[in-house]
C-alpha atoms as a PDB file:
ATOM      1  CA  UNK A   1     -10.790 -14.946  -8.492  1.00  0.00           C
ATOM      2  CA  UNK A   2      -6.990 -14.775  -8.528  1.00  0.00           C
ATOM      3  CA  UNK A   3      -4.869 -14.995 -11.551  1.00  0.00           C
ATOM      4  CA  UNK A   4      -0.581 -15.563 -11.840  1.00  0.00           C
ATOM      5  CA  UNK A   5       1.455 -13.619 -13.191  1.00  0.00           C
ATOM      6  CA  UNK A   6       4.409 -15.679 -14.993  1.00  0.00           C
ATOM      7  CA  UNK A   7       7.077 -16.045 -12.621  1.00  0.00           C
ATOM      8  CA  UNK A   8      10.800 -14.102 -13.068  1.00  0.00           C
ATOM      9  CA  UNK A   9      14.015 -13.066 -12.042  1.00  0.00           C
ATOM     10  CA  UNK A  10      15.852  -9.607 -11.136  1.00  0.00           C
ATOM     11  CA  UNK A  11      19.074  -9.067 -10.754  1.00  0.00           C
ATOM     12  CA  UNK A  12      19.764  -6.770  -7.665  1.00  0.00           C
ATOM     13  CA  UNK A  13      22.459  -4.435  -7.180  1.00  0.00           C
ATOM     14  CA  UNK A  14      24.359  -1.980  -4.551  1.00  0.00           C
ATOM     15  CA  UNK A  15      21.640   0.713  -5.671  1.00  0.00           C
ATOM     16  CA  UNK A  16      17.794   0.551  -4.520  1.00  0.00           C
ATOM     17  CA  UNK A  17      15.805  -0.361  -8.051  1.00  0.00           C
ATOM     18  CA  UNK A  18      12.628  -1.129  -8.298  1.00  0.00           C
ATOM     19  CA  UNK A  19      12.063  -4.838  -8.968  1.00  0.00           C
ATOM     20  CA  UNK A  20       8.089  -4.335  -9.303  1.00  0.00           C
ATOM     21  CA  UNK A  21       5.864  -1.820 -10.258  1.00  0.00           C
ATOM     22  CA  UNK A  22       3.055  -0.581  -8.222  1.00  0.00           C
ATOM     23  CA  UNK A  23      -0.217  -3.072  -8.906  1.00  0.00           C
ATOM     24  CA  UNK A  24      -3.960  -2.013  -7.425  1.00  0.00           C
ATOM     25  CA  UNK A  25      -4.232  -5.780  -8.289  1.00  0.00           C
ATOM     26  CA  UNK A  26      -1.827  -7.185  -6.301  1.00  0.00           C
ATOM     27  CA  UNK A  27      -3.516  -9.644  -3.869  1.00  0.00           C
ATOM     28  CA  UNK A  28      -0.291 -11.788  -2.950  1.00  0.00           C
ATOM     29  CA  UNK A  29       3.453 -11.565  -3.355  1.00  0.00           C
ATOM     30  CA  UNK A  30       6.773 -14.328  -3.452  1.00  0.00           C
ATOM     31  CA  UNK A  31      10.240 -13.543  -3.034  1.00  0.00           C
ATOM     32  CA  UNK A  32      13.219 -15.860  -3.068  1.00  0.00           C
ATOM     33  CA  UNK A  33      16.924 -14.595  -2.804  1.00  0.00           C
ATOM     34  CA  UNK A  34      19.109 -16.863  -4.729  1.00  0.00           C
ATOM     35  CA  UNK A  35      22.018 -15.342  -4.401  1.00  0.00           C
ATOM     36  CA  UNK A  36      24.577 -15.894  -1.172  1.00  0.00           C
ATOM     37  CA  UNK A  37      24.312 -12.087  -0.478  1.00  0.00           C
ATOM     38  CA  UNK A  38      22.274 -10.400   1.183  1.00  0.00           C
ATOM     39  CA  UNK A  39      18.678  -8.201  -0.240  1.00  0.00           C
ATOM     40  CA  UNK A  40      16.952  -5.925   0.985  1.00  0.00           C
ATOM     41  CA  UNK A  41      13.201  -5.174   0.045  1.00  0.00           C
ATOM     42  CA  UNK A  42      10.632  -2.053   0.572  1.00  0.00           C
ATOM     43  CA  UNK A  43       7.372  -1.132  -0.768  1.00  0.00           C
ATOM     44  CA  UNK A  44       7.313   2.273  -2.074  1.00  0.00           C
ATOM     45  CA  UNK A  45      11.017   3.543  -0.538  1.00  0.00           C
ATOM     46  CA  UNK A  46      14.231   3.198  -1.472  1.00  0.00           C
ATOM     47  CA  UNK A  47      15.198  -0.083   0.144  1.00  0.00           C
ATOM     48  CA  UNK A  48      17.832   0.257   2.577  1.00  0.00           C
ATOM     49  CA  UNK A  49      20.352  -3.037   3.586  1.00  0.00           C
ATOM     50  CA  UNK A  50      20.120  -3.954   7.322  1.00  0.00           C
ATOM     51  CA  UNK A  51      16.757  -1.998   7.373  1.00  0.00           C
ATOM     52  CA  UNK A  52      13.002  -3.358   6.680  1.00  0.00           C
ATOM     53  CA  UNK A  53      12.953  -6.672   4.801  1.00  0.00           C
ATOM     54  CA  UNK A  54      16.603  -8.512   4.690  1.00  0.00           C
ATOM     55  CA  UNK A  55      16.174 -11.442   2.874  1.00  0.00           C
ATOM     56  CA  UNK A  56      19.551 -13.822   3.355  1.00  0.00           C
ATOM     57  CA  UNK A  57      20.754 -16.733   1.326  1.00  0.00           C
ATOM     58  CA  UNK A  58      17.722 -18.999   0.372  1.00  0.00           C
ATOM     59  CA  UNK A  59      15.582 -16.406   2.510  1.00  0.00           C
ATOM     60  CA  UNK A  60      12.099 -15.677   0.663  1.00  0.00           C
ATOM     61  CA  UNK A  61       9.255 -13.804   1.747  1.00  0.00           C
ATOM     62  CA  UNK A  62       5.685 -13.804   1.190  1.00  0.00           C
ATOM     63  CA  UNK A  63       2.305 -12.104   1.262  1.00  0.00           C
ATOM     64  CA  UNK A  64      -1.116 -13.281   0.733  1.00  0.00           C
ATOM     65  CA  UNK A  65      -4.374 -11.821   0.394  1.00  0.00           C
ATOM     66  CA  UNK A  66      -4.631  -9.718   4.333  1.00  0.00           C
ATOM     67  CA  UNK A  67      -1.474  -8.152   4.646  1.00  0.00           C
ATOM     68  CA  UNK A  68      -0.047  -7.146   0.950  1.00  0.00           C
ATOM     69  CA  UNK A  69       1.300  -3.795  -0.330  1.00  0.00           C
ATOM     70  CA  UNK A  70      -0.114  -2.419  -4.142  1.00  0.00           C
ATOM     71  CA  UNK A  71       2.885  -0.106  -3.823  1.00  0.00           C
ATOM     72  CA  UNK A  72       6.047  -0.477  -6.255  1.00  0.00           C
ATOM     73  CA  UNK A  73       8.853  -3.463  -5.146  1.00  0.00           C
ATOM     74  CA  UNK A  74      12.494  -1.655  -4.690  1.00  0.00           C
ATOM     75  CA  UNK A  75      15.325  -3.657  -3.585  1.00  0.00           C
ATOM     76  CA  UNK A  76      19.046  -3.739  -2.906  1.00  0.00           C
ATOM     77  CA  UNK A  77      21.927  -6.014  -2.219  1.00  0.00           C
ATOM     78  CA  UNK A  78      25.397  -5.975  -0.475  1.00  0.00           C
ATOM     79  CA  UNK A  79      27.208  -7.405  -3.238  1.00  0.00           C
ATOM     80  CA  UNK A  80      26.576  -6.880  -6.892  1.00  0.00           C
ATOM     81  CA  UNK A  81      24.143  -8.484  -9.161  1.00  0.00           C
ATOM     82  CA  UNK A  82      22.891 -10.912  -6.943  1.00  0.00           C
ATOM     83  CA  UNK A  83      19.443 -12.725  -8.509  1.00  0.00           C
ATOM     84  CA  UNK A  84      16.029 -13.347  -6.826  1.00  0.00           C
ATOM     85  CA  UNK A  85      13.099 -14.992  -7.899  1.00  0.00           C
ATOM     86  CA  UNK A  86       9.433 -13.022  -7.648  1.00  0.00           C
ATOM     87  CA  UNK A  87       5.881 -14.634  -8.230  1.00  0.00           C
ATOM     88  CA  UNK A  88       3.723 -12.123  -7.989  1.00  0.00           C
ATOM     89  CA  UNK A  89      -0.428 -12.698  -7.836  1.00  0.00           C
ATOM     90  CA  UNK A  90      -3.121 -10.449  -8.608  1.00  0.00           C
ATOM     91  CA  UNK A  91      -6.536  -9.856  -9.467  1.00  0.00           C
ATOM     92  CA  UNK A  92      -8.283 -11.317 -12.904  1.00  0.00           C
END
């Protein structure tokens, strides 16, 4: 059985910070960037712009239940304190 975590917001900035911690119960992952910059995500590394997972203006990303990372969120922007959104989903 799944359970959701109560959705938030991060404010991202020219540094890589981690947005999420690392979760064993992780089972599924949303991202929205709603800022007009652009964010970069990783899973475990520094997040890096122009490298991995860019996420432009209104961009989001997702990951369900067969291809997810446990592994702590980090991400960056090109412009700072730009905001995203970030549902996260894990076990019960």
């Amino acid at each position: 059985m799944k359970d959701t975590n109560a959705p938030t917001n991060a404010v991202v900035g020219l540094t890589s910070a981690q947005i999420l911690a690392e979760s064993p119960r992780r089972t599924g992952l949303f991202i929205r960037n709603l800022s007009n910059h652009t964010i970069a995500i990783a899973f475990g590394n520094d997040a890096v712009i122009g490298s991995g997972i860019n996420l432009l203006k209104d961009e989001s990303f997702s990951m369900g239940a067969y291809d997810f990372s446990t592994a702590a969120v980090n991400a960056i922007a090109d412009f700072a304190g730009c905001n995203i959104s970030i549902q996260e989903f894990v076990l019960e």
